[in-house]
N, C-alpha and C. Protein backbone atom coordinates (compact mmCIF):
# COMPACT_ATOMS: atom_id res chain seq x y z
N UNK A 1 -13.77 14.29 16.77
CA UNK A 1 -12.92 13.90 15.66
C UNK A 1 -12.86 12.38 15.60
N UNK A 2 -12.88 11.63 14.56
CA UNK A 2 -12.97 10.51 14.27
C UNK A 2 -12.02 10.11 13.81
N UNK A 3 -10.70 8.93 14.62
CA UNK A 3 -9.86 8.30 14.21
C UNK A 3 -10.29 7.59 13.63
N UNK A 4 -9.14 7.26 12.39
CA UNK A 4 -8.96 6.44 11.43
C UNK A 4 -8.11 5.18 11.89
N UNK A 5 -8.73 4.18 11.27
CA UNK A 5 -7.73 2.79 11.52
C UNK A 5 -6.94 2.94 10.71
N UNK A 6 -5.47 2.27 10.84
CA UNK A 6 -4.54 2.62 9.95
C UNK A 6 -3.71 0.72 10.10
N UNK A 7 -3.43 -0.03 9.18
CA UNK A 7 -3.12 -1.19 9.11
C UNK A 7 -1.69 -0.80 7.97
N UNK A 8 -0.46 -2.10 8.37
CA UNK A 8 0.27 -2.17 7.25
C UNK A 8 -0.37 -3.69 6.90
N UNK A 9 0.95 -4.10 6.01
CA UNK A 9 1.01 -5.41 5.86
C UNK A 9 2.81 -5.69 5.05
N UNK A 10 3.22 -6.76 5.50
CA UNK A 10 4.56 -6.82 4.90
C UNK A 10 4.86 -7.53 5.70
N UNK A 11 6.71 -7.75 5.09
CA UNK A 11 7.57 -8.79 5.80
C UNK A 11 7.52 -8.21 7.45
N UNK A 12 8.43 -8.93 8.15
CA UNK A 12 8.56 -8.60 9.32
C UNK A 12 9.39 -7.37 9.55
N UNK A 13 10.75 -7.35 8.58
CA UNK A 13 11.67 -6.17 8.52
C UNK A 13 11.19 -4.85 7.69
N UNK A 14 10.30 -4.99 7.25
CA UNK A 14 9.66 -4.20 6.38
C UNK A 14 8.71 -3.45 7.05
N UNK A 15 7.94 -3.79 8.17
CA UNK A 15 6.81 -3.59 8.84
C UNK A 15 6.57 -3.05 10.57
N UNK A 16 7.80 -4.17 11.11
CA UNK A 16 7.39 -4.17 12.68
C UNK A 16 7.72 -2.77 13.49
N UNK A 17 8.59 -1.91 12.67
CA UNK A 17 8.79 -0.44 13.00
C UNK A 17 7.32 0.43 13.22
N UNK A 18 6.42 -0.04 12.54
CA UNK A 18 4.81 0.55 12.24
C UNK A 18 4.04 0.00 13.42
N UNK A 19 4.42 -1.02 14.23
CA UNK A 19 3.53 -1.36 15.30
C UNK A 19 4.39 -0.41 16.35
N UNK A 20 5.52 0.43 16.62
CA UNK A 20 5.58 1.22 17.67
C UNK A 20 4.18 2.73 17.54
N UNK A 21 4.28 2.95 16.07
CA UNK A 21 3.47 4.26 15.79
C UNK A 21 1.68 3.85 16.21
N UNK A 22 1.37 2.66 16.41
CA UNK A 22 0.38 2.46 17.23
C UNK A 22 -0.77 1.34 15.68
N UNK A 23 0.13 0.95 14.91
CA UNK A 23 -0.72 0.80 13.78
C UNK A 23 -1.09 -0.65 14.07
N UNK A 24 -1.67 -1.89 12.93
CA UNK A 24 -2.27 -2.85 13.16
C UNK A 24 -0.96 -2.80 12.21
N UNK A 25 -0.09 -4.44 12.69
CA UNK A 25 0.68 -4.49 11.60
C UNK A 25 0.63 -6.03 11.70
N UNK A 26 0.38 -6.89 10.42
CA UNK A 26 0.27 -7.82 10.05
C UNK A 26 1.41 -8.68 9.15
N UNK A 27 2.33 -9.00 9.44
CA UNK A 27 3.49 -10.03 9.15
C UNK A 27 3.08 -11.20 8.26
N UNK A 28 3.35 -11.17 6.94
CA UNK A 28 3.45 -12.57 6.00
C UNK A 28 4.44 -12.14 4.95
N UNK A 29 4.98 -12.95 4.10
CA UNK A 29 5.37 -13.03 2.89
C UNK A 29 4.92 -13.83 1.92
N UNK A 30 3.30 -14.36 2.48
CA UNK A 30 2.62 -14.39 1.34
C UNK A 30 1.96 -13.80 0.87
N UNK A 31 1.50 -13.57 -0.40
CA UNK A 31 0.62 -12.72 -1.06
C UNK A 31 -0.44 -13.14 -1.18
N UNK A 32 -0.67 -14.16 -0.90
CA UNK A 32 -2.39 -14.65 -1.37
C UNK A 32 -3.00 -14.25 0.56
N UNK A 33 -1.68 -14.26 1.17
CA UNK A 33 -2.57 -14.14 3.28
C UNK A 33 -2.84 -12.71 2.83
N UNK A 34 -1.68 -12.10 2.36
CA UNK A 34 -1.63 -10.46 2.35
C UNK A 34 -3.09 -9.94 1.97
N UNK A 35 -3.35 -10.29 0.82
CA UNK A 35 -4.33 -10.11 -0.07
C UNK A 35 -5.78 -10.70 0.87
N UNK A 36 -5.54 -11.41 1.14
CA UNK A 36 -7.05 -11.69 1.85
C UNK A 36 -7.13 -10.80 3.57
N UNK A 37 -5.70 -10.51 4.09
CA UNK A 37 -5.71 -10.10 5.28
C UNK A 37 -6.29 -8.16 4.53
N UNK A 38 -5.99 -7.83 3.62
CA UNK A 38 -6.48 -6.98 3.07
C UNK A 38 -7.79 -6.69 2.82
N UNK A 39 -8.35 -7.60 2.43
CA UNK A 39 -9.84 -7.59 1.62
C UNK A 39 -10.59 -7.58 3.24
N UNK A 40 -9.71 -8.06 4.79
CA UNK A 40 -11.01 -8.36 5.53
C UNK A 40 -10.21 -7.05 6.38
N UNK A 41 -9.43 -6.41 6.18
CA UNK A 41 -8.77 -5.03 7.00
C UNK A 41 -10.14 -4.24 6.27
N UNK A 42 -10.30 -3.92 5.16
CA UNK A 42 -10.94 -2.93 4.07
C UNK A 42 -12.64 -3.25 4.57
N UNK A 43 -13.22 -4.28 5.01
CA UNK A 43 -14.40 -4.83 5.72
C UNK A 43 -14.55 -4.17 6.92
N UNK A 44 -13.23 -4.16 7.62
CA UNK A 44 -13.46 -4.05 9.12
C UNK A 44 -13.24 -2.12 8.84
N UNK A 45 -13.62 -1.25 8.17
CA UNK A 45 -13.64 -0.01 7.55
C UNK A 45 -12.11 0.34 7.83
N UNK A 46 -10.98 0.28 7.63
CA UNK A 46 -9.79 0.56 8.11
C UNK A 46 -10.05 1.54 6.86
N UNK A 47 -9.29 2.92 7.36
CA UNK A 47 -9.00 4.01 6.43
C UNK A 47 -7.73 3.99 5.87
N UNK A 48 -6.95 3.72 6.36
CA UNK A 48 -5.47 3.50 5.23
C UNK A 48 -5.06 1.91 5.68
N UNK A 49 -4.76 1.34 4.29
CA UNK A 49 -3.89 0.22 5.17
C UNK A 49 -2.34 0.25 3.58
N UNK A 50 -1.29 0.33 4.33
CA UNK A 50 -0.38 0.09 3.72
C UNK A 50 0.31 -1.43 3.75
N UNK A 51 1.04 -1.56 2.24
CA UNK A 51 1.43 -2.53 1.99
C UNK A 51 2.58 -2.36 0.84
N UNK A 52 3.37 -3.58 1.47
CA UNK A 52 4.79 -3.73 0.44
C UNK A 52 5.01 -4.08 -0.52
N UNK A 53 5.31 -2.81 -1.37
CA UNK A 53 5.67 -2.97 -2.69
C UNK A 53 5.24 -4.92 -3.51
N UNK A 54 6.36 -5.84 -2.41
CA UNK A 54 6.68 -6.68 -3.57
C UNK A 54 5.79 -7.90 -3.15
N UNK A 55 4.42 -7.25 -1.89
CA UNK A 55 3.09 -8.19 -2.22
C UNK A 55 2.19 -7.60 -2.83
N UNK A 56 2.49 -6.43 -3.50
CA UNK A 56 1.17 -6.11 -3.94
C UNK A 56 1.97 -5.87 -5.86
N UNK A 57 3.11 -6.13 -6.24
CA UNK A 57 3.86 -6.39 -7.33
C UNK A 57 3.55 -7.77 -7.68
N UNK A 58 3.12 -8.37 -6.90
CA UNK A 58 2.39 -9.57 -7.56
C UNK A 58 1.21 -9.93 -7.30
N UNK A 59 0.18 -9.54 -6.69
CA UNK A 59 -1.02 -9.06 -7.75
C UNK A 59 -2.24 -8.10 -7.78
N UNK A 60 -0.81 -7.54 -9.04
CA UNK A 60 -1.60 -6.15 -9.35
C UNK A 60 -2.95 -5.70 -9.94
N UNK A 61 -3.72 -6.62 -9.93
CA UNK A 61 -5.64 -6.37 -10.02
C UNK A 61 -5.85 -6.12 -8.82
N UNK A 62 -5.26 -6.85 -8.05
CA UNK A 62 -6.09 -6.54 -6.87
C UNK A 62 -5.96 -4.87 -6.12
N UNK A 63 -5.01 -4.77 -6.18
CA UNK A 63 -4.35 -3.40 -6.15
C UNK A 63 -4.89 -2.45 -6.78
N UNK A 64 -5.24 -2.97 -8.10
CA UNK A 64 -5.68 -1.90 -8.62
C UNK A 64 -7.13 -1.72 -8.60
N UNK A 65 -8.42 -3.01 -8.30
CA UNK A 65 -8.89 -2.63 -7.23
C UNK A 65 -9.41 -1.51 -6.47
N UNK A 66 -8.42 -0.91 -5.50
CA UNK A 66 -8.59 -0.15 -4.56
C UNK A 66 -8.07 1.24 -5.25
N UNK A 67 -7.48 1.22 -6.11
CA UNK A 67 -6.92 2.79 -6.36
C UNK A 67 -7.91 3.90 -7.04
N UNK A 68 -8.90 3.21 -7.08
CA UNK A 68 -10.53 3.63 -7.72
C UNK A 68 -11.25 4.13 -6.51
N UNK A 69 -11.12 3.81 -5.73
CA UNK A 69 -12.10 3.65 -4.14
C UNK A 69 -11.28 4.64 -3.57
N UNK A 70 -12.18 5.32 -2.73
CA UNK A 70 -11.83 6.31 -1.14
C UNK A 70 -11.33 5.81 -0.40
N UNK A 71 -12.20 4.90 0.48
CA UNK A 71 -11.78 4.52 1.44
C UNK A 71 -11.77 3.10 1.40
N UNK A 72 -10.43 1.79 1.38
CA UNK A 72 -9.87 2.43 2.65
C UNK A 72 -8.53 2.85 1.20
N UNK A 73 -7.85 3.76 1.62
CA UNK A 73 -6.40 4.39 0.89
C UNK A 73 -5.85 3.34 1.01
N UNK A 74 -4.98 2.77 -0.25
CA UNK A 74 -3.76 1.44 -0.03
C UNK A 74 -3.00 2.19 -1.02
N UNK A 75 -1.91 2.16 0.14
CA UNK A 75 -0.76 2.67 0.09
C UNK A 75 0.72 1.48 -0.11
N UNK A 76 1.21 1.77 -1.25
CA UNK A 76 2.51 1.28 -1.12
C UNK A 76 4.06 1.31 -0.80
N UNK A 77 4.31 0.46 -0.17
CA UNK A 77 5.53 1.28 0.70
C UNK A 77 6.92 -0.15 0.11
N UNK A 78 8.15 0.87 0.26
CA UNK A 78 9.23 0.13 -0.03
C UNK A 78 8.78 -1.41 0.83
N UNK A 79 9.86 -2.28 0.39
CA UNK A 79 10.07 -3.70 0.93
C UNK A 79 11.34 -3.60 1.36
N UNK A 80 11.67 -4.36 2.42
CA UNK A 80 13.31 -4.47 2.63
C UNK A 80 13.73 -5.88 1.72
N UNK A 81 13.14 -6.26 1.22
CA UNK A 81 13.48 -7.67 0.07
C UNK A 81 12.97 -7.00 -1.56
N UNK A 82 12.59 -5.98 -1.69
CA UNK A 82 12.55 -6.07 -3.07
C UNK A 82 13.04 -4.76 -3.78
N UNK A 83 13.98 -5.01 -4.88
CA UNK A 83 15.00 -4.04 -5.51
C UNK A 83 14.60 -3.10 -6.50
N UNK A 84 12.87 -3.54 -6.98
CA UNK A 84 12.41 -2.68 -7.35
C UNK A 84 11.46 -1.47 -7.01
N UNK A 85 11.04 -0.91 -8.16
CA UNK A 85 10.96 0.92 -7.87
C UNK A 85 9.15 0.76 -8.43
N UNK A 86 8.51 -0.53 -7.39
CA UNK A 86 7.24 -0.86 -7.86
C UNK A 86 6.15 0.55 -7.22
N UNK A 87 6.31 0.59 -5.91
CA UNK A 87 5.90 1.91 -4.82
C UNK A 87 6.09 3.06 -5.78
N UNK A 88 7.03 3.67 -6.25
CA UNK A 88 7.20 4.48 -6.75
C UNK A 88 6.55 4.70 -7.90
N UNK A 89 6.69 3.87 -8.97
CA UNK A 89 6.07 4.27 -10.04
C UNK A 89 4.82 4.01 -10.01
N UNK A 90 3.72 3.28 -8.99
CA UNK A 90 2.13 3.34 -8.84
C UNK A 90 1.78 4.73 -8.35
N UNK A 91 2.95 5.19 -7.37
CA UNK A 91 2.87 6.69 -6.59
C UNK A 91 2.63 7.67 -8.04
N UNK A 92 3.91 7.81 -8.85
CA UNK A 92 3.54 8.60 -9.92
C UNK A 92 2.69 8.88 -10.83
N UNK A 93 2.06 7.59 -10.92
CA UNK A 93 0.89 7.23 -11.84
C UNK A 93 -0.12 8.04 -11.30
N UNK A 94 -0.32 7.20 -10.05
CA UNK A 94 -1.62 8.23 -9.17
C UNK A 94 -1.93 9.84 -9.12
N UNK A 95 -0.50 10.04 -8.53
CA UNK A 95 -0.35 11.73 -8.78
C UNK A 95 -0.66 12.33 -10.35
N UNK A 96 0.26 11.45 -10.95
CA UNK A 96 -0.30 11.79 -12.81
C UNK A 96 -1.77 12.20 -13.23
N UNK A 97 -2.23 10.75 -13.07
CA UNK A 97 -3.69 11.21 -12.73
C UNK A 97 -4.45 11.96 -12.46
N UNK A 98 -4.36 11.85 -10.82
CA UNK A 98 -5.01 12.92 -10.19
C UNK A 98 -4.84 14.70 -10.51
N UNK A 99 -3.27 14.78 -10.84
CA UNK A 99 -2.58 16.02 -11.31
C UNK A 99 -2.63 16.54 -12.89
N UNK A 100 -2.33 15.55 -13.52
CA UNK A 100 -2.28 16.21 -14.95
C UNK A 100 -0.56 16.10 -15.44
N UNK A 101 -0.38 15.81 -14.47
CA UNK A 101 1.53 16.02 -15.11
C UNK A 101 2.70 15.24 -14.04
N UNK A 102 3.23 14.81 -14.28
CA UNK A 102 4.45 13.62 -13.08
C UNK A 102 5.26 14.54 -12.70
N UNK A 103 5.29 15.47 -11.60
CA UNK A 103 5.94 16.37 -10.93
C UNK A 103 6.68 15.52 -10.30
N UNK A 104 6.91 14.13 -10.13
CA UNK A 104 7.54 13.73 -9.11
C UNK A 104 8.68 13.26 -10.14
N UNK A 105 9.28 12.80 -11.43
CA UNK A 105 9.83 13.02 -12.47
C UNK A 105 9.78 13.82 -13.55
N UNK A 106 9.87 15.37 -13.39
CA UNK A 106 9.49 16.18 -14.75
C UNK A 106 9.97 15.89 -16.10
N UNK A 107 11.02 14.52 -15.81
CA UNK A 107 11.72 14.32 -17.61
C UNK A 107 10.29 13.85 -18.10
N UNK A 108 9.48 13.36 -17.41
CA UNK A 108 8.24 12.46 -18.53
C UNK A 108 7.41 12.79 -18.51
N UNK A 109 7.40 15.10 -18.67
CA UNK A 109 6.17 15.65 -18.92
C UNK A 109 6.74 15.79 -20.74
């Protein structure tokens, strides 16, 4: 069986809980480190790497990007600094997509 690398990326409060589960977890609150610590995680073949909402809420090409591609999965996860519901509604979209219908809000079938 072939483990998968698994990387986050995010603030420190947002993230450092993910280095007990054994993951690569990478600390900035910038988006341009995020974004490049990304592009060379996705090189080094990492199969999932997650990231916070409110570095990848600012910039969303790049993000979007990867939501076309297999591998590696980028995943967005709450921020402990940001108040919006950015994670969530890329989550729904995807499922939309992939599904045919937003089961995860049925008011906006």
């Amino acid at each position: 069986m072939k483990l998968v690398k698994v990387a986050v990326i995010g603030d420190i409060d947002s993230v450092l809980g993910f280095r007990g589960l054994g993951m690569n977890v990478i600390v900035t609150d910038n988006p341009v480190e995020a974004f490049s610590k990304l592009e060379e995680l996705a090189k080094k073949n990492y199969g999932v790497i997650f990231i916070t909402e409110d570095l990848a809420e600012k910039n969303k090409n790049i993000i979007e990007n990867y939501v076309e591609k297999i591998q590696p999965a980028v995943i967005l996860i709450p921020s402990s600094r940001s108040d919006t519901d950015f994670a969530m509604k890329s989550l729904q979209e995807l499922v939309k997509r992939a599904v045919g219908i937003d089961f995860l809000n049925p008011e906006n079938n």
